[in-house]
N, C-alpha and C. Protein backbone atom coordinates (compact mmCIF):
# COMPACT_ATOMS: atom_id res chain seq x y z
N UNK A 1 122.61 88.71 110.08
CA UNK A 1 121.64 87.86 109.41
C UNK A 1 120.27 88.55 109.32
N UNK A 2 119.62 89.26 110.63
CA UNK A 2 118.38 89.52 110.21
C UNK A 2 118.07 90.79 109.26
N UNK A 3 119.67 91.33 109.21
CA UNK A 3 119.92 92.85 107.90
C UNK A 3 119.55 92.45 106.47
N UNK A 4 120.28 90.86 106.42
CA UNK A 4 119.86 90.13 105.45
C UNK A 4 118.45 89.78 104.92
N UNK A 5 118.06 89.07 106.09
CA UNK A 5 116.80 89.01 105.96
C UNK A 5 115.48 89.85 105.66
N UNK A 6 115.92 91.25 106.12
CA UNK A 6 115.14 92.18 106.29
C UNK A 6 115.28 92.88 104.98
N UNK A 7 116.23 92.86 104.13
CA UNK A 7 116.62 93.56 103.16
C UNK A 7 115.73 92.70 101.92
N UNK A 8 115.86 91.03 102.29
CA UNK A 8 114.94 90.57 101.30
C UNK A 8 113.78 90.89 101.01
N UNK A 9 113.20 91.21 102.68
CA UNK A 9 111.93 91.17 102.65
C UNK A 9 111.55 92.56 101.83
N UNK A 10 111.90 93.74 102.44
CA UNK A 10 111.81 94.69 101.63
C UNK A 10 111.90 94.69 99.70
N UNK A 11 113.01 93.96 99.57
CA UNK A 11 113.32 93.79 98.04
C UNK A 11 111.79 92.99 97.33
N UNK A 12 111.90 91.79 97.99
CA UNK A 12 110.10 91.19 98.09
C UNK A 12 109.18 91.64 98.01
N UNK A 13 108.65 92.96 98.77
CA UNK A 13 107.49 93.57 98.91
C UNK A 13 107.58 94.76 97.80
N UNK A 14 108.28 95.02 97.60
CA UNK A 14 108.86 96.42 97.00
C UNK A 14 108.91 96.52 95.12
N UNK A 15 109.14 95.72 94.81
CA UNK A 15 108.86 95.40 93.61
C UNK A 15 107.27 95.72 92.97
N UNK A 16 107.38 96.27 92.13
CA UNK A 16 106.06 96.87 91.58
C UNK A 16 106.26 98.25 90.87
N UNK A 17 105.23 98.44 89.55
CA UNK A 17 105.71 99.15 89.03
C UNK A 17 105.28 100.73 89.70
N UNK A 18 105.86 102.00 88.84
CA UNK A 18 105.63 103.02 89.72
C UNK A 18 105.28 104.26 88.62
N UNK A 19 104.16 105.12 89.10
CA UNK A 19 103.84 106.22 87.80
C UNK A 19 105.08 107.24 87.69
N UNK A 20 104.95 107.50 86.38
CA UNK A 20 105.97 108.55 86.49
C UNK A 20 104.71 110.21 86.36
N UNK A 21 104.87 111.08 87.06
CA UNK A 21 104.37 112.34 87.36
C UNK A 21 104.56 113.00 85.58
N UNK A 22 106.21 112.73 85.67
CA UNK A 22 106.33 113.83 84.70
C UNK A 22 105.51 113.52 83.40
N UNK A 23 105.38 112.52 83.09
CA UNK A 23 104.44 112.20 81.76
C UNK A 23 103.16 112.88 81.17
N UNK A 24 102.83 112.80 82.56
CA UNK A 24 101.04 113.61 82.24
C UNK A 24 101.02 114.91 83.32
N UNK A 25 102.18 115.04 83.92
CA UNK A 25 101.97 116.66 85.05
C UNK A 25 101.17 117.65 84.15
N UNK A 26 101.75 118.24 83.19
CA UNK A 26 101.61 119.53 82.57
C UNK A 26 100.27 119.02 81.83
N UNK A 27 99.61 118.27 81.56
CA UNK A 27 98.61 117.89 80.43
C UNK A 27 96.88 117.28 81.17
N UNK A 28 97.37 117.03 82.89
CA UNK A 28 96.39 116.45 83.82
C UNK A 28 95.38 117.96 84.20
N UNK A 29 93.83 117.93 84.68
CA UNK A 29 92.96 117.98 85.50
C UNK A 29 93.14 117.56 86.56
N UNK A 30 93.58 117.88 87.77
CA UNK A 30 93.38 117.16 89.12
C UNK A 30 92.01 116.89 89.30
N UNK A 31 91.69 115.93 89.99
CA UNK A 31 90.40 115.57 90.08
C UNK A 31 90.27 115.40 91.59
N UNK A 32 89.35 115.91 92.03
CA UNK A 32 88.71 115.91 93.53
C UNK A 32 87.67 114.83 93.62
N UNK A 33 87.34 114.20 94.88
CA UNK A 33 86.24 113.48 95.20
C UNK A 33 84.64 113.86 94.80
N UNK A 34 84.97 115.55 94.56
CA UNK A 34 83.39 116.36 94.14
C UNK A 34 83.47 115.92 92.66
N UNK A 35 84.51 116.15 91.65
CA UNK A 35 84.24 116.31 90.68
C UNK A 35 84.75 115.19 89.91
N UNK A 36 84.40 114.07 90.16
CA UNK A 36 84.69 112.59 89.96
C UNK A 36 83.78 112.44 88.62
N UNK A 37 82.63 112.99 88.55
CA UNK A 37 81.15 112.95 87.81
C UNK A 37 81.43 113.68 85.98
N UNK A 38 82.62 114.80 86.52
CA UNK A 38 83.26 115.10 85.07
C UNK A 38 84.26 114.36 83.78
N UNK A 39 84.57 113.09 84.82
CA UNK A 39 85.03 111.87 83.74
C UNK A 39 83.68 110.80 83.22
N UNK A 40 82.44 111.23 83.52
CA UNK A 40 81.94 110.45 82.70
C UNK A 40 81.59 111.12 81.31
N UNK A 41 80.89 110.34 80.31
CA UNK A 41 81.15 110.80 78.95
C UNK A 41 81.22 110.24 77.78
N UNK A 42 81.52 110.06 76.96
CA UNK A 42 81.78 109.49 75.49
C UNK A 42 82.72 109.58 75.18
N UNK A 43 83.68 108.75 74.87
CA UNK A 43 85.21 109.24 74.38
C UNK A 43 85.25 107.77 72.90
N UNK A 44 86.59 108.23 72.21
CA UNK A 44 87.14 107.26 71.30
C UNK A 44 87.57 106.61 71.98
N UNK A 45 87.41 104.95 71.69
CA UNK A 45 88.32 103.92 71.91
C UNK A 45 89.28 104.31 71.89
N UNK A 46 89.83 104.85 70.29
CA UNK A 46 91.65 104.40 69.99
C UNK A 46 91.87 106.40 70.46
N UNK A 47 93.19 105.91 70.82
CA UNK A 47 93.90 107.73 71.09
C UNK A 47 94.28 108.27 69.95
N UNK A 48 94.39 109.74 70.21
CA UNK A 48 94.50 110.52 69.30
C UNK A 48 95.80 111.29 69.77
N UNK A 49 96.67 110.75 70.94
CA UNK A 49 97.64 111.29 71.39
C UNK A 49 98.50 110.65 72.02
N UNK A 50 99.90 110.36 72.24
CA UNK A 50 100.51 110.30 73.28
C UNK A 50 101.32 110.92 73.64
N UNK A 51 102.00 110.52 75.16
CA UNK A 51 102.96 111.49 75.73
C UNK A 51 104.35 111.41 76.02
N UNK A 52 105.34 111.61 75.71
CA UNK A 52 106.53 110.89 75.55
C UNK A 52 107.11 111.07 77.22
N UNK A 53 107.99 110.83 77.43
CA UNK A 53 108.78 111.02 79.11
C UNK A 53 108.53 112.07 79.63
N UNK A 54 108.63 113.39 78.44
CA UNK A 54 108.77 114.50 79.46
C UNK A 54 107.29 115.15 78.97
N UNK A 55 106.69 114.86 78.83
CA UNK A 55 104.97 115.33 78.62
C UNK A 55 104.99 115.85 77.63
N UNK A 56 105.68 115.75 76.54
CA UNK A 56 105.38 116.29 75.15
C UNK A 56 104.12 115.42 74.71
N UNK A 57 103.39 115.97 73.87
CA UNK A 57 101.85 115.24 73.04
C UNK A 57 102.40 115.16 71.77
N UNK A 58 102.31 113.91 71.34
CA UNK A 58 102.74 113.25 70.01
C UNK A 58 101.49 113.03 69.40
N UNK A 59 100.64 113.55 68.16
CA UNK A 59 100.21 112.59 67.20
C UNK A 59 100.18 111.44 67.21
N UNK A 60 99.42 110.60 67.37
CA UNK A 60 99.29 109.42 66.59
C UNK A 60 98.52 108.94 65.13
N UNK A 61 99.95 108.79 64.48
CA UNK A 61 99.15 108.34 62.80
C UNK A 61 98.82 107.44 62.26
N UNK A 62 99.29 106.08 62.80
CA UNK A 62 99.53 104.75 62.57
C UNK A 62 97.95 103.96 63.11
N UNK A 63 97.50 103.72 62.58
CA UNK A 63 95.94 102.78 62.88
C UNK A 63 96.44 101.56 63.70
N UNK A 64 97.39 101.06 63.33
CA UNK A 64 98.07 99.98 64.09
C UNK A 64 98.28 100.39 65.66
N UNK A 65 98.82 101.08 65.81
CA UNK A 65 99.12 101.90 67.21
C UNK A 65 98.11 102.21 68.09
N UNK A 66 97.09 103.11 67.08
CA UNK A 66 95.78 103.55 67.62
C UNK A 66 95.40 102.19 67.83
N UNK A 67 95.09 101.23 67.48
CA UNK A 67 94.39 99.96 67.65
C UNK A 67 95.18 99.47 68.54
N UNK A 68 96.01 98.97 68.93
CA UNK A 68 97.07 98.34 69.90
C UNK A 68 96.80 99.33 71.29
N UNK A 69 96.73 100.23 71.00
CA UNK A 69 96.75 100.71 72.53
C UNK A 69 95.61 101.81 72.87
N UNK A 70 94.49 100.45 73.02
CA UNK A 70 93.29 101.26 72.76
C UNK A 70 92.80 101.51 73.57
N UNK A 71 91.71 101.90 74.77
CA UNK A 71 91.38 102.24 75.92
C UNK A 71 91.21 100.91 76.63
N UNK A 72 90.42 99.91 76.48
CA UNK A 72 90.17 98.81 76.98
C UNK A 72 91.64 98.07 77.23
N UNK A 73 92.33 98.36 75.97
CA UNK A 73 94.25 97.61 76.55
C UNK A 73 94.28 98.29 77.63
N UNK A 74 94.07 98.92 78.06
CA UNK A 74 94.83 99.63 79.71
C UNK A 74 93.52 99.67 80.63
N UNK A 75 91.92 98.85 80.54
CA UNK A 75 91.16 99.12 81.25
C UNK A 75 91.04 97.32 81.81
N UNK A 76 91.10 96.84 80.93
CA UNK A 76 91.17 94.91 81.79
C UNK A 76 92.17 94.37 81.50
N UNK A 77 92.29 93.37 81.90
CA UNK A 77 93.37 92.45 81.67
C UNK A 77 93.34 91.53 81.02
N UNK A 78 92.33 91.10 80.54
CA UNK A 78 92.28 90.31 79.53
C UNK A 78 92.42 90.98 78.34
N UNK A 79 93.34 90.93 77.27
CA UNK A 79 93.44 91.78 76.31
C UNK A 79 92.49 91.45 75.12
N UNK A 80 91.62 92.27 74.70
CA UNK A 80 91.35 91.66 72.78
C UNK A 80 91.43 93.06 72.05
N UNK A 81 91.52 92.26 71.07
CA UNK A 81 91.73 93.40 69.86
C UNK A 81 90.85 93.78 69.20
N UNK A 82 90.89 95.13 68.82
CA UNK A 82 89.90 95.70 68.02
C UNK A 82 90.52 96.17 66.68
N UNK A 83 89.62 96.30 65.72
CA UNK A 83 90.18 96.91 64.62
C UNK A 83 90.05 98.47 64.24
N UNK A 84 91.21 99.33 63.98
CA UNK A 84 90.74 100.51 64.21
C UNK A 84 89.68 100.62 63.25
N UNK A 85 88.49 101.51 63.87
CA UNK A 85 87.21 101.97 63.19
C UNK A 85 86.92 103.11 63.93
N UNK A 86 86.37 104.57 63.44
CA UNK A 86 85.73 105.55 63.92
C UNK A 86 84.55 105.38 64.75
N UNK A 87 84.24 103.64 64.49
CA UNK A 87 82.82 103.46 64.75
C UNK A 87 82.44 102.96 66.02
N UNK A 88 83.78 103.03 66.76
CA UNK A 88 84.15 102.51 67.89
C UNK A 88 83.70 103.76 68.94
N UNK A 89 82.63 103.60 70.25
CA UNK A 89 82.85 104.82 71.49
C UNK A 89 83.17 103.75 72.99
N UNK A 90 83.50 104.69 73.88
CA UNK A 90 83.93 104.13 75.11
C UNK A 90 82.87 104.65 75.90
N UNK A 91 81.85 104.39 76.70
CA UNK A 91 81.56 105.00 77.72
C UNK A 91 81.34 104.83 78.63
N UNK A 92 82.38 106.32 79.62
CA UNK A 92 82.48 106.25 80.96
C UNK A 92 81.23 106.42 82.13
N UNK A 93 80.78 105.36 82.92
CA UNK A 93 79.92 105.93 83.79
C UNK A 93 80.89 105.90 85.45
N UNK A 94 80.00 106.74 85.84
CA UNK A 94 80.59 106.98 87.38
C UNK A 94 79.33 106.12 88.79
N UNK A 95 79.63 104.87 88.67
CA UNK A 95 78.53 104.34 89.36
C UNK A 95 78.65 104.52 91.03
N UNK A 96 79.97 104.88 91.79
CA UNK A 96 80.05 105.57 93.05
C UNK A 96 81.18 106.23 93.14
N UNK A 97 81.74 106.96 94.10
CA UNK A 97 82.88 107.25 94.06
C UNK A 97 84.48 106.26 94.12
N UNK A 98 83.34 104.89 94.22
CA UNK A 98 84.52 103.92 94.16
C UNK A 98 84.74 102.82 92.51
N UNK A 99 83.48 103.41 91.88
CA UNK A 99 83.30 102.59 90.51
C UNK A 99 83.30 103.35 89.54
N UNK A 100 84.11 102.86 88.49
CA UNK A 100 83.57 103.03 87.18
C UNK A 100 83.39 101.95 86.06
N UNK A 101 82.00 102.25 85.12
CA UNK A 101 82.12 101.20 84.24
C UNK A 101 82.25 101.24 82.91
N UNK A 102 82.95 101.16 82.12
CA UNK A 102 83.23 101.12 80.49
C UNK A 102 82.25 100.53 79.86
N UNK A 103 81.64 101.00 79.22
CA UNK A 103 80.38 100.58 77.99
C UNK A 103 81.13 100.68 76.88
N UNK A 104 81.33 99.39 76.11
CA UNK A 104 82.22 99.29 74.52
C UNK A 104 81.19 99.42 74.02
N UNK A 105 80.97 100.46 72.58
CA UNK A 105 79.80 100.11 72.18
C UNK A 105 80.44 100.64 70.78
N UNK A 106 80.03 99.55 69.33
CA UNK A 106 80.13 100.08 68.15
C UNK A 106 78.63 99.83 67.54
N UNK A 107 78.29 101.15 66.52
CA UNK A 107 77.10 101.44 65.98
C UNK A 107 75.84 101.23 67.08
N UNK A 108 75.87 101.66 68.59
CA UNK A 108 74.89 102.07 68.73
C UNK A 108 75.01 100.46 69.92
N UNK A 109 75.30 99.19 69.22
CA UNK A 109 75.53 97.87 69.77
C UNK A 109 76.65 97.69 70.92
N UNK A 110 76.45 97.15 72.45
CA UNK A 110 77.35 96.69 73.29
C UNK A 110 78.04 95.65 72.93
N UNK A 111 79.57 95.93 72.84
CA UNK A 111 80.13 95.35 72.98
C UNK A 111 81.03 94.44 73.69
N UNK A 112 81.83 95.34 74.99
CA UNK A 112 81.59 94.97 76.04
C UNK A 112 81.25 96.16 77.17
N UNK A 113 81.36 95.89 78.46
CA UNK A 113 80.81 96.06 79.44
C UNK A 113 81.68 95.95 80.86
N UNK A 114 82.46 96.80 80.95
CA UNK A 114 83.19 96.93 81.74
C UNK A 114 82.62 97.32 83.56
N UNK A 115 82.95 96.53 84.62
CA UNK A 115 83.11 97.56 86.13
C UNK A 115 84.24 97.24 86.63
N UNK A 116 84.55 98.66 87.25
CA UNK A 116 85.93 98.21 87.97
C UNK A 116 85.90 99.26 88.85
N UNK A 117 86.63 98.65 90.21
CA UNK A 117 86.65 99.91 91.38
C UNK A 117 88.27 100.20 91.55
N UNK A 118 88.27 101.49 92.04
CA UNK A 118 89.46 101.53 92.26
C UNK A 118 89.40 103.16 93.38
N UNK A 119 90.23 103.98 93.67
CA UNK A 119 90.26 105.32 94.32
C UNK A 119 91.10 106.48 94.17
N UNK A 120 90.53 107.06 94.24
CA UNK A 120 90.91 108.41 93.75
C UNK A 120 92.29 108.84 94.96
N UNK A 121 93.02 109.34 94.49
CA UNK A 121 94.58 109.24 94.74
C UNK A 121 95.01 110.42 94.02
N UNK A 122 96.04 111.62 94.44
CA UNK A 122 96.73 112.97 93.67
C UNK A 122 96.33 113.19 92.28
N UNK A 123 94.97 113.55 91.79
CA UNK A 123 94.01 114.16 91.23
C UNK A 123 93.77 112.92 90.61
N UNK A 124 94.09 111.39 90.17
CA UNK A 124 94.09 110.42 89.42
C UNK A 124 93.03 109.70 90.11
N UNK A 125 92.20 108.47 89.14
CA UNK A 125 91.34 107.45 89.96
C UNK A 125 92.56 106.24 89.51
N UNK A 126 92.64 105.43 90.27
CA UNK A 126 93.45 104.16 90.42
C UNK A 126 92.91 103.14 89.99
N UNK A 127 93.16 102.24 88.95
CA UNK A 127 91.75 101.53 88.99
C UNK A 127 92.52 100.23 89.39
N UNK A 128 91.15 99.12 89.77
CA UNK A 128 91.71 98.29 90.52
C UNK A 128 92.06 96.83 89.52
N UNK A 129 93.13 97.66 88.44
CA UNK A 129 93.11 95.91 87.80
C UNK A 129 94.40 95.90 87.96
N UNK A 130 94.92 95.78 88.79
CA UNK A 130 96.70 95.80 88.87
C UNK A 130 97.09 93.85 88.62
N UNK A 131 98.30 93.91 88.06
CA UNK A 131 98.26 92.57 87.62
C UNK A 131 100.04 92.61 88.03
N UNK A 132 100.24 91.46 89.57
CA UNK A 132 101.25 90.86 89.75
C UNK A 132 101.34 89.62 89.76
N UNK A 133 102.61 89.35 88.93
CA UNK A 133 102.52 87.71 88.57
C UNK A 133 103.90 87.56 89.08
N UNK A 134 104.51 86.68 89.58
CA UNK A 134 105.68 86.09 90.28
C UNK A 134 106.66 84.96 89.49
N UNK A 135 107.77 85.12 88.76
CA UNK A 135 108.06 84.00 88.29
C UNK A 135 109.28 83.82 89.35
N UNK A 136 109.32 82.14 89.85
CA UNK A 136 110.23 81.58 90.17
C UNK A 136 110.18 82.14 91.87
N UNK A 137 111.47 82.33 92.12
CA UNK A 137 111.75 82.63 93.23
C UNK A 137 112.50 83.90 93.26
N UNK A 138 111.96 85.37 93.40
CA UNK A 138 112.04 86.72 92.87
C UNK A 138 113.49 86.95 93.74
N UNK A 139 114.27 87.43 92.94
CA UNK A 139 115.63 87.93 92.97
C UNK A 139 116.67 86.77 93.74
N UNK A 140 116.28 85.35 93.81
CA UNK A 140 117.05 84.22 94.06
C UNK A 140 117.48 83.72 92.46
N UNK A 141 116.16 83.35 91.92
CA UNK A 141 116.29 82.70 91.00
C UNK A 141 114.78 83.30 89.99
N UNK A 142 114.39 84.52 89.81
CA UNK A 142 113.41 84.80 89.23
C UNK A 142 112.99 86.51 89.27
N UNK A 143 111.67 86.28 89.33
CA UNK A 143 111.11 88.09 89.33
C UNK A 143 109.97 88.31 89.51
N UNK A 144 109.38 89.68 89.01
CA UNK A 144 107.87 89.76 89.36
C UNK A 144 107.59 90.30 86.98
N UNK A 145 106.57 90.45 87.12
CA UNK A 145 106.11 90.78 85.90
C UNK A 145 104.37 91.99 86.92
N UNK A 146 104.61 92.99 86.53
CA UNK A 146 103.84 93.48 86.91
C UNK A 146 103.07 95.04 86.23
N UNK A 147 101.98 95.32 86.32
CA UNK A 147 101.27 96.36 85.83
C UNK A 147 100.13 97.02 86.46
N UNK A 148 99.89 98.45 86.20
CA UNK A 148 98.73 99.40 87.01
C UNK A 148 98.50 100.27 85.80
N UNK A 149 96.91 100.87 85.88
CA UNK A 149 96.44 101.76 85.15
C UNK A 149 96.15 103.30 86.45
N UNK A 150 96.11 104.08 85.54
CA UNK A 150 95.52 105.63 86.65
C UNK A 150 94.77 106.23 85.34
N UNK A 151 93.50 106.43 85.26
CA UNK A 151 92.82 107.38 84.61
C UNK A 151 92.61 108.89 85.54
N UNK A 152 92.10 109.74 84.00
CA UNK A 152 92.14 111.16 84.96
C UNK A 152 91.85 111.94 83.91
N UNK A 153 91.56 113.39 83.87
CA UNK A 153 91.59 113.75 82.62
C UNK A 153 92.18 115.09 82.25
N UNK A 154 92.19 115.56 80.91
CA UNK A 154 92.86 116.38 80.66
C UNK A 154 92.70 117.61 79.96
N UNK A 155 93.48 118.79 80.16
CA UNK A 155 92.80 119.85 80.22
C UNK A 155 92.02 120.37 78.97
N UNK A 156 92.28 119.43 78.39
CA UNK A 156 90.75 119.70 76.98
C UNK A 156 89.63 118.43 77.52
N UNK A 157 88.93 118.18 78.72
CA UNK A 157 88.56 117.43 78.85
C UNK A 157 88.12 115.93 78.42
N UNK A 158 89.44 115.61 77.40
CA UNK A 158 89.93 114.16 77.16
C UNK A 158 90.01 113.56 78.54
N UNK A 159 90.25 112.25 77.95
CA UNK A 159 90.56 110.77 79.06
C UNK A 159 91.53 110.49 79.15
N UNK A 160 92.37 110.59 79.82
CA UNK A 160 93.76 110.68 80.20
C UNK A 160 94.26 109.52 80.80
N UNK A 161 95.25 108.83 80.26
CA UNK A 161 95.47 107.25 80.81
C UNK A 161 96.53 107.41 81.25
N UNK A 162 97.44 106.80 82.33
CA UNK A 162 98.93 107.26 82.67
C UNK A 162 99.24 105.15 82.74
N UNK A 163 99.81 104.58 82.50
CA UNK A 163 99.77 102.95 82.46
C UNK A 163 101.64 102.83 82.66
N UNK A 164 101.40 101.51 83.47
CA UNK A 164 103.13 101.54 84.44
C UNK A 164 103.12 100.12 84.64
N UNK A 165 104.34 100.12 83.83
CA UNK A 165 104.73 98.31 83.64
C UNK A 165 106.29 98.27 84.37
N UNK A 166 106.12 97.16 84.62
CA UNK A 166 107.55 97.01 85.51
C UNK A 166 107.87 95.07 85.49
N UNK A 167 109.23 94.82 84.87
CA UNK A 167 109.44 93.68 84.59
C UNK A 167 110.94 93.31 85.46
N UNK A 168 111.04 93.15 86.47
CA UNK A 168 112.30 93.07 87.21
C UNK A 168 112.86 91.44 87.86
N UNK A 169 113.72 91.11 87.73
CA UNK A 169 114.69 90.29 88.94
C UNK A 169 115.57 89.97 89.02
N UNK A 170 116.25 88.74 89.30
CA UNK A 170 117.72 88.51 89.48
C UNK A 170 117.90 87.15 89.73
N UNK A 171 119.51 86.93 89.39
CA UNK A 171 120.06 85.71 90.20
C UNK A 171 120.62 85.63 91.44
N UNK A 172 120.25 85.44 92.40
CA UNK A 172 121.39 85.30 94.18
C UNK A 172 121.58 87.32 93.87
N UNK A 173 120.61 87.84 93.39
CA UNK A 173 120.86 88.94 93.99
C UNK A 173 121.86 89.79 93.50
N UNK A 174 122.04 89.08 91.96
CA UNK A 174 123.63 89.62 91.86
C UNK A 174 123.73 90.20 90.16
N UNK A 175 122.54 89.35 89.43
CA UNK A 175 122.53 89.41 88.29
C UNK A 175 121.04 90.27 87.94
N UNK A 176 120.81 91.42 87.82
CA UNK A 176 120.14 92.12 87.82
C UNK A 176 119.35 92.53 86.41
N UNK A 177 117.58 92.13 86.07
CA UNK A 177 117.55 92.26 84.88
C UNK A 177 115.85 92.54 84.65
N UNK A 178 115.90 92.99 83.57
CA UNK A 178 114.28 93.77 83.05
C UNK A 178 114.23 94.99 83.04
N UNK A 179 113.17 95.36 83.01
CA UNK A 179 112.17 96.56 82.00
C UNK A 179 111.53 97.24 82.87
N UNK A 180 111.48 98.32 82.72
CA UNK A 180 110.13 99.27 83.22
C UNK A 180 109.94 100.33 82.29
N UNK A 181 108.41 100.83 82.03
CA UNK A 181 108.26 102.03 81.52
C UNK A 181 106.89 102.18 81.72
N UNK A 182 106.79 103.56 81.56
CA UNK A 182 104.88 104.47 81.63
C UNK A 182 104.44 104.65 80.09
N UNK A 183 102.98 104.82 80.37
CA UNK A 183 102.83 105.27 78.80
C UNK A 183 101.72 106.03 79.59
N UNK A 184 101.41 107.39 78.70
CA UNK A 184 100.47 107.82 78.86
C UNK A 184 99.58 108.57 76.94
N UNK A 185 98.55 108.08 77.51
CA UNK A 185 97.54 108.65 76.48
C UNK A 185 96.22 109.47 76.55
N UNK A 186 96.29 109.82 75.72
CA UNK A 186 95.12 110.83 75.46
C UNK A 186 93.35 110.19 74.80
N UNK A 187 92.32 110.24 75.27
CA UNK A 187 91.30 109.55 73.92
C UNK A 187 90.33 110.95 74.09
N UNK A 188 90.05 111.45 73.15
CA UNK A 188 89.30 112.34 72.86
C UNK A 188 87.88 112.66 73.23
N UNK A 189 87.02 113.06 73.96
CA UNK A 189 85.66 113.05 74.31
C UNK A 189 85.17 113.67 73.00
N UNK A 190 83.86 112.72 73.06
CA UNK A 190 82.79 112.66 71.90
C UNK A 190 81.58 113.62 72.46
N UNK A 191 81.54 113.36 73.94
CA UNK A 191 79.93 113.94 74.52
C UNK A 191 80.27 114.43 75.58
């Protein structure tokens, strides 16, 4: 019984999504605690890249896409939409080694105004908007719905996003079901 028990608990705690390395290995800057100060900057909202499983860099051509998965989609959790425009910048400040804050700004005007803390972890900063939500009673009768961002950057000193979703649970443990996947992107520095 307590093998049982113990196995839940683990299954319980354990759930959550997980980065995949290989996505952004070959394309990352490791970043040290000294040089934290080199992700601040000017970058595009929308990307100009992504990375498929095995770290290939794809083009992105589709305005739809670029707009859908724009820096702010992977920086809060509250989602809104933007429309793709050139006229769009992101900027990164480095307010300690435990903060950073996103300045949305189009034509010069704030739009929004991002802080968020999070820590620096195998060259990546972690940021702290991780979002676990619980439906039901997880692997009895339910699951978790869950997500994490890692910024970092990349060796053309772009903004490098690595983002890890994970949708899992079950019935009595037996009926096993959902989703996981990474995305990683590229947004281009302006300054």
């Amino acid at each position: 019984m307590r093998l049982v028990i113990g196995f839940t608990i683990v299954l319980l705690l354990s759930s959550c999504a997980s980065f995949s390395d290989k996505i952004v290995k070959e394309n990352k800057q490791a970043l040290s605690e000294n040089d934290l100060s080199k992700m601040e900057g000017k970058f595009e909202l929308f990307p100009d890249l992504k990375y498929d499983e095995r770290g290939n860099e794809q083009t992105i051509d589709s305005q739809e896409s670029k707009a859908r998965y724009n820096l702010n989609y992977f920086v809060k959790s509250q989602k809104k939409e933007y429309v793709f425009s050139n006229s769009y910048i992101v900027e990164v400040k480095l307010l300690d080694k435990k903060r950073l804050q996103f300045i949305t700004k189009k034509e010069d005007s704030i739009i929004e105004n991002i802080e968020l803390g999070g820590k620096l972890k195998n060259g990546f900063f972690y940021l702290d908007n991780k979002y676990l939500k619980r439906n039901g009673i997880p692997y009895l009768a339910g699951g978790y719905d869950n997500h994490k961002t890692r910024i970092g950057l990349s060796k053309d000193d772009g903004l490098l996003v690595n983002y890890a979703y994970d949708n899992s649970g079950a019935i009595l443990f037996m009926f096993w079901a959902g989703s996981s996947y990474n995305l990683g992107y590229h947004y281009k520095r302006i300054e």
